[in-house]
C-alpha atoms as a PDB file:
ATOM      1  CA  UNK A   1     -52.170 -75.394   8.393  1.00  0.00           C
ATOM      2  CA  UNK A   2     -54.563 -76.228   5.747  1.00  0.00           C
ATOM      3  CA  UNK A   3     -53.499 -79.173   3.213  1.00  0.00           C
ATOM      4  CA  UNK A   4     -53.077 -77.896  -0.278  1.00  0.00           C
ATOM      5  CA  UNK A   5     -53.905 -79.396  -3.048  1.00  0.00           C
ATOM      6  CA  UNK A   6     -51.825 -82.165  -5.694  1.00  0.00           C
ATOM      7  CA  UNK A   7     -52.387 -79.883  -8.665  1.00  0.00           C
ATOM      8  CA  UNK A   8     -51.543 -76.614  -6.574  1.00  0.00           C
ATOM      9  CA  UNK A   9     -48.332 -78.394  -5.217  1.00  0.00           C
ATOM     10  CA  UNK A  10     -47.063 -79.274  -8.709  1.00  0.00           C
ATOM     11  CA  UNK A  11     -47.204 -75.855  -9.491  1.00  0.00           C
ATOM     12  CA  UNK A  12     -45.452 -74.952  -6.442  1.00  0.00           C
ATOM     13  CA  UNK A  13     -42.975 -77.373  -7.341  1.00  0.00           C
ATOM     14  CA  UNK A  14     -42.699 -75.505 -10.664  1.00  0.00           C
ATOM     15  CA  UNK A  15     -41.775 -72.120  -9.514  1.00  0.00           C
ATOM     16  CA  UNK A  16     -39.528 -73.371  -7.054  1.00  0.00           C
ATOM     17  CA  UNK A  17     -37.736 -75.174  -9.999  1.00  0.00           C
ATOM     18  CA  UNK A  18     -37.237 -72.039 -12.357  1.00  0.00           C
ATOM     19  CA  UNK A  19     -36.300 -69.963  -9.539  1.00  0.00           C
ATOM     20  CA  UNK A  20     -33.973 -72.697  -8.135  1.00  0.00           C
ATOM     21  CA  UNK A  21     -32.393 -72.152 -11.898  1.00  0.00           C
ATOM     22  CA  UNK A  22     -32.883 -68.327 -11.880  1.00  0.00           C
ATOM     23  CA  UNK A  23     -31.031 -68.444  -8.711  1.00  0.00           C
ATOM     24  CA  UNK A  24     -28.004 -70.900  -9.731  1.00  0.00           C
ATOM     25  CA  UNK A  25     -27.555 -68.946 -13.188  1.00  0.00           C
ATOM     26  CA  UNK A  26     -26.909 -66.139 -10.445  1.00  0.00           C
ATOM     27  CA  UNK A  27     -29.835 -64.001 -10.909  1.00  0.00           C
ATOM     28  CA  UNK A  28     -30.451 -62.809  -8.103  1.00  0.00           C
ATOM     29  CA  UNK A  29     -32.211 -59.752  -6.528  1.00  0.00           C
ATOM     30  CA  UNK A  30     -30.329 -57.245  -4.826  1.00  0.00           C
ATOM     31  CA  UNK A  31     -29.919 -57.912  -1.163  1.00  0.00           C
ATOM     32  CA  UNK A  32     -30.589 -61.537  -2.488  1.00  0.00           C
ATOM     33  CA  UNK A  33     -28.552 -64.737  -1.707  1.00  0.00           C
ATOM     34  CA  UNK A  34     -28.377 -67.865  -3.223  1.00  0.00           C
ATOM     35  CA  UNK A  35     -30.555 -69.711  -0.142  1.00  0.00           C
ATOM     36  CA  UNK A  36     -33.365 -71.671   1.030  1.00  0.00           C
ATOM     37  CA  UNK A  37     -34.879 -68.401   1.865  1.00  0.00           C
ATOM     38  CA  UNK A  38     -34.458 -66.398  -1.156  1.00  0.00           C
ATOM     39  CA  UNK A  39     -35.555 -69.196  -3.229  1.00  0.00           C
ATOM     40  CA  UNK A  40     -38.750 -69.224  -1.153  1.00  0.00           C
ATOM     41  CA  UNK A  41     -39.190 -65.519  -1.723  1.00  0.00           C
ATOM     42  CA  UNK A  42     -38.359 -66.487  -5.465  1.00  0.00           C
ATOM     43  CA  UNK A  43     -41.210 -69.286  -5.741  1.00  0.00           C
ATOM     44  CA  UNK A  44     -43.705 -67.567  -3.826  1.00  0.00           C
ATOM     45  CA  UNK A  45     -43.899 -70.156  -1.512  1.00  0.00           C
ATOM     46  CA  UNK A  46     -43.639 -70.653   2.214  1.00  0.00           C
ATOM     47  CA  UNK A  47     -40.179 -70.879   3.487  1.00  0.00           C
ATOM     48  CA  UNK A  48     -41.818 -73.852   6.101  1.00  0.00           C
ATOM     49  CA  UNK A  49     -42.499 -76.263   3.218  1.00  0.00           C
ATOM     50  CA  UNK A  50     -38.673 -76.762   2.574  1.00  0.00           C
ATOM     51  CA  UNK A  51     -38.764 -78.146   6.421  1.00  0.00           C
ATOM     52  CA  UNK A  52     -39.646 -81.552   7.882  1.00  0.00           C
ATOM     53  CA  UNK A  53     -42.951 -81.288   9.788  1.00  0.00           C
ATOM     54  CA  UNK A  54     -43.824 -83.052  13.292  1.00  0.00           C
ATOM     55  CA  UNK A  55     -47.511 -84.240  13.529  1.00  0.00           C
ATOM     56  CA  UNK A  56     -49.775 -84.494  17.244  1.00  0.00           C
ATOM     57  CA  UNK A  57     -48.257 -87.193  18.051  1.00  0.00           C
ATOM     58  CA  UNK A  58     -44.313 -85.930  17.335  1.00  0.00           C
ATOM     59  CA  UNK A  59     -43.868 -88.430  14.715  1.00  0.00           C
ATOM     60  CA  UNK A  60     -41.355 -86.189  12.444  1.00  0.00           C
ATOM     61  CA  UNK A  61     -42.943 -86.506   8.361  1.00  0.00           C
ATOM     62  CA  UNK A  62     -40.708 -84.516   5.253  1.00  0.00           C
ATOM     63  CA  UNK A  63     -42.156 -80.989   4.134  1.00  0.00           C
ATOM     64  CA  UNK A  64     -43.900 -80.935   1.631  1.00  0.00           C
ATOM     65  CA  UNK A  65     -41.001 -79.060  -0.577  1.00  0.00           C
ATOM     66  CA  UNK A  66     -37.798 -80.627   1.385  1.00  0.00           C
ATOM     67  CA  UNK A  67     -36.427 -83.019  -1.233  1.00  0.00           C
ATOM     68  CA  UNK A  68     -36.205 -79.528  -3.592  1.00  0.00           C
ATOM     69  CA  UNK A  69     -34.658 -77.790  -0.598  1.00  0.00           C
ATOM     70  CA  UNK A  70     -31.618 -80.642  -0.168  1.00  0.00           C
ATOM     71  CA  UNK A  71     -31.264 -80.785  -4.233  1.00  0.00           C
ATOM     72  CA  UNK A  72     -30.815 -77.217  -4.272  1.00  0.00           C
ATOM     73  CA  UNK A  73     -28.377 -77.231  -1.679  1.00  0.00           C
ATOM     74  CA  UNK A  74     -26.446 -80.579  -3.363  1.00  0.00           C
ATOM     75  CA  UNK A  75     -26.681 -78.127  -6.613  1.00  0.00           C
ATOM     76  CA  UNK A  76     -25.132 -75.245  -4.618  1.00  0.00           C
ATOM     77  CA  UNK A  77     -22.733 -77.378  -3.006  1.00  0.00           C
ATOM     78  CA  UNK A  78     -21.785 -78.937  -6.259  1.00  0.00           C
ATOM     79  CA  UNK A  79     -21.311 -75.002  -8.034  1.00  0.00           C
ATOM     80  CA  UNK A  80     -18.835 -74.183  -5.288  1.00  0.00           C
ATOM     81  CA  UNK A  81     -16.784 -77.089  -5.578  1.00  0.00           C
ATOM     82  CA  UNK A  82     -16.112 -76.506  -8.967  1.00  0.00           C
ATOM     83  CA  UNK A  83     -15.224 -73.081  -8.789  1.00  0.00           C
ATOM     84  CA  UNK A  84     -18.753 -71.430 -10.066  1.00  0.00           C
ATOM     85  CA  UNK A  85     -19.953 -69.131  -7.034  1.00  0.00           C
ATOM     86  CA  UNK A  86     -23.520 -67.707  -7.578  1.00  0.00           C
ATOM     87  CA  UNK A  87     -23.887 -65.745  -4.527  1.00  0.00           C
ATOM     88  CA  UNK A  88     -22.365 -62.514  -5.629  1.00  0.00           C
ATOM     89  CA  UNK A  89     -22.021 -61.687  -1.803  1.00  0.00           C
ATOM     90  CA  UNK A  90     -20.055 -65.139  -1.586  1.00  0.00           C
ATOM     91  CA  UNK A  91     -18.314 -63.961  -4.394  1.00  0.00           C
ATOM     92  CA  UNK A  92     -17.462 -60.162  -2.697  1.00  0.00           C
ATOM     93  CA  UNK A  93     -16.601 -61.757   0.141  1.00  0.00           C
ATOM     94  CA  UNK A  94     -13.987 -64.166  -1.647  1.00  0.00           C
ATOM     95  CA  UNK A  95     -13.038 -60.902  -3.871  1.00  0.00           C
ATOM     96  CA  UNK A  96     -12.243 -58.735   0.050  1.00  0.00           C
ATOM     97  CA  UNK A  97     -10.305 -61.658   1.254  1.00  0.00           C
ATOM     98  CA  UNK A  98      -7.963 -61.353  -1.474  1.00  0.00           C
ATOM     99  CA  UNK A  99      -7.559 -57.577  -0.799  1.00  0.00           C
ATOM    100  CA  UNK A 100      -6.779 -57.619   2.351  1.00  0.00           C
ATOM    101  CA  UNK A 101      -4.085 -60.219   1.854  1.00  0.00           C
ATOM    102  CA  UNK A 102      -2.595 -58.262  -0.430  1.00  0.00           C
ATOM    103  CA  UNK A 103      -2.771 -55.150   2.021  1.00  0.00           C
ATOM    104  CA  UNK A 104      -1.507 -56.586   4.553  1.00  0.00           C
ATOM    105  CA  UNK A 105       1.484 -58.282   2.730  1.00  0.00           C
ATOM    106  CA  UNK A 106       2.275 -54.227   1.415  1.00  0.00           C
ATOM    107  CA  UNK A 107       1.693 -52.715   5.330  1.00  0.00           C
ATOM    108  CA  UNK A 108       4.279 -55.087   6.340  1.00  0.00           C
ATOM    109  CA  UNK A 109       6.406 -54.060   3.007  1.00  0.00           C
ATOM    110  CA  UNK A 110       6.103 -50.652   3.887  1.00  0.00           C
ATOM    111  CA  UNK A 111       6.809 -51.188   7.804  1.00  0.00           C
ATOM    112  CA  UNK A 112       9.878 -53.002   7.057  1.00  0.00           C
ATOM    113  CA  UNK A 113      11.041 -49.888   4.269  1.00  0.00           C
ATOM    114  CA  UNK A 114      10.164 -47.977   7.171  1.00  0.00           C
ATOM    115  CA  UNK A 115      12.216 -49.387   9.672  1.00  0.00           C
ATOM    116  CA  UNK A 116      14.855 -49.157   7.328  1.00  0.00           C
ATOM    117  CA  UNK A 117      14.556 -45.804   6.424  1.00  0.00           C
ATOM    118  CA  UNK A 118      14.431 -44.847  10.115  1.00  0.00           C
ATOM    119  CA  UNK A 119      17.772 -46.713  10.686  1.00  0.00           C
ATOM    120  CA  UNK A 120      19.122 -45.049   8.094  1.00  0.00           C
ATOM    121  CA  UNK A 121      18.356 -41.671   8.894  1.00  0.00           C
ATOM    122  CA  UNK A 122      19.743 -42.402  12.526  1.00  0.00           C
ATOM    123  CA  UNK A 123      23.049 -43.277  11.472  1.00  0.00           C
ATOM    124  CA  UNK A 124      23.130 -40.422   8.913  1.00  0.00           C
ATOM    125  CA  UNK A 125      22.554 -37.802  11.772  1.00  0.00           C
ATOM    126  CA  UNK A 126      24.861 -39.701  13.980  1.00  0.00           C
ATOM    127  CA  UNK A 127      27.710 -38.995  11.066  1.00  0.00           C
ATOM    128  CA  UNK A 128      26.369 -35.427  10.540  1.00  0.00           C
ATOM    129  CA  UNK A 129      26.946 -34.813  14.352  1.00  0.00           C
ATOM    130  CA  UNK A 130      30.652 -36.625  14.697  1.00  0.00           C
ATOM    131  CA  UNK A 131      31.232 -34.971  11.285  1.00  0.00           C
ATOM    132  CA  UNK A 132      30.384 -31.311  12.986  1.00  0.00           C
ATOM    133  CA  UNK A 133      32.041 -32.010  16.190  1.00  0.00           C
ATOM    134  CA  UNK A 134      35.219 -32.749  14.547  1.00  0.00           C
ATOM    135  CA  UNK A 135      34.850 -29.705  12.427  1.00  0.00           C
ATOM    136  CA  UNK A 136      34.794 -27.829  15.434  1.00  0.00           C
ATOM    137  CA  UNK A 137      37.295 -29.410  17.313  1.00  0.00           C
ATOM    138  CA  UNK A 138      39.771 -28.503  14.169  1.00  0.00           C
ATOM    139  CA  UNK A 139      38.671 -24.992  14.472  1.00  0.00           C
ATOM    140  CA  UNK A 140      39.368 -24.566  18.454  1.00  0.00           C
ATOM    141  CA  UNK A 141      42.714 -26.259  17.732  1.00  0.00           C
ATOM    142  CA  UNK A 142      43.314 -23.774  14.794  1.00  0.00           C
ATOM    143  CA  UNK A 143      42.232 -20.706  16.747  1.00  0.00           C
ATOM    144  CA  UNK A 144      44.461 -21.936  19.697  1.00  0.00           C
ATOM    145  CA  UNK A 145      47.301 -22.115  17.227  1.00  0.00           C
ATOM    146  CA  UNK A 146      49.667 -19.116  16.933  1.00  0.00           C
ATOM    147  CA  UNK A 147      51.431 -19.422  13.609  1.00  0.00           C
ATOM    148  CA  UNK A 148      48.074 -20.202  11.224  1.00  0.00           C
ATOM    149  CA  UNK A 149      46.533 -17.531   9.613  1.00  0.00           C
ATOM    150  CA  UNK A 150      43.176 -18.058   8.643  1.00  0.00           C
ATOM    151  CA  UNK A 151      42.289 -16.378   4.878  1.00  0.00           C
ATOM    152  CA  UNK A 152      39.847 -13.666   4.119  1.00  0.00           C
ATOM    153  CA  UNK A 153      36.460 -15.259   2.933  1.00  0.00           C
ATOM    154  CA  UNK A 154      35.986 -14.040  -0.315  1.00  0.00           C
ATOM    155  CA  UNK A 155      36.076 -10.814  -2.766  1.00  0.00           C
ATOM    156  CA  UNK A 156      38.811 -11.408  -4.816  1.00  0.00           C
ATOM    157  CA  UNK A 157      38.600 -13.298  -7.357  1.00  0.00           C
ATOM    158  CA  UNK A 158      42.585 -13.821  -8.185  1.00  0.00           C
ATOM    159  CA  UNK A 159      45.390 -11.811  -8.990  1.00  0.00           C
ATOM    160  CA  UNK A 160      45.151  -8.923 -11.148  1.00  0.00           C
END
């Protein structure tokens, strides 16, 4: 990889500031994140320069960009622990986990309203049955009966 030059590393340096502030204000692109790699994408700059380097002889040397990579990240880091997320995905994400705790505290509302409703409804038909077998077992016991009469079912509507 070719060496680039101070003047043309200050200037990298440059862009990778602003967009390390475009990106913490939380403008972002969409399908952007609030990362090492979006803020390369941002600055116009290699994503490799934010990584430490290993010469011939494996001696390990900083990147050329990694002290901005670990202040963005202490500047991330330091958002989220107050509260301010810039990562609308982090943000959606944070939003969906609320959701779904709410959901599933109503599913388990409406399971137990079910349960009780089903309950319910079983000892209602289990009076509605005792209540008809009853009925019927008056009526046998009536019909069996020699001195009740039963009464015509309707027409008149009293004496007259």
């Amino acid at each position: 990889m070719a060496r680039i030059s101070e003047e043309m590393k200050q200037h990298n340096e440059q862009a990778i500031r602003a967009a390390m502030d475009r990106l913490l204000r939380g403008e972002l692109r969409p399908g952007g994140r609030c990362d090492l790699k979006t803020l390369a994408a941002e600055a116009g700059v290699s994503r490799t320069g934010f990584y430490p380097k290993k010469d011939r002889a494996g001696k390990e040397r900083p990147g050329p960009y990694q002290h901005l990579a670990e202040e963005f990240e202490r500047r991330v880091r330091a958002k989220q622990e107050a509260g301010e997320i810039t990562d609308p995905r982090d943000a959606q994400i944070s939003r969906l986990k609320g959701e779904v705790s709410d959901l599933r505290t109503r599913v388990a509302q409406r399971n137990d309203t079910i349960a009780e409703l089903t309950e319910f409804r079983t000892r209602a038909v289990s009076q509605l049955a005792a209540q008809h077998a009853e009925i019927q077992r008056l009526r046998k016991a009536l019909d069996g009966a020699g001195n009740v009469r039963t009464l015509p079912l309707g027409g008149r509507s009293g004496p007259g």
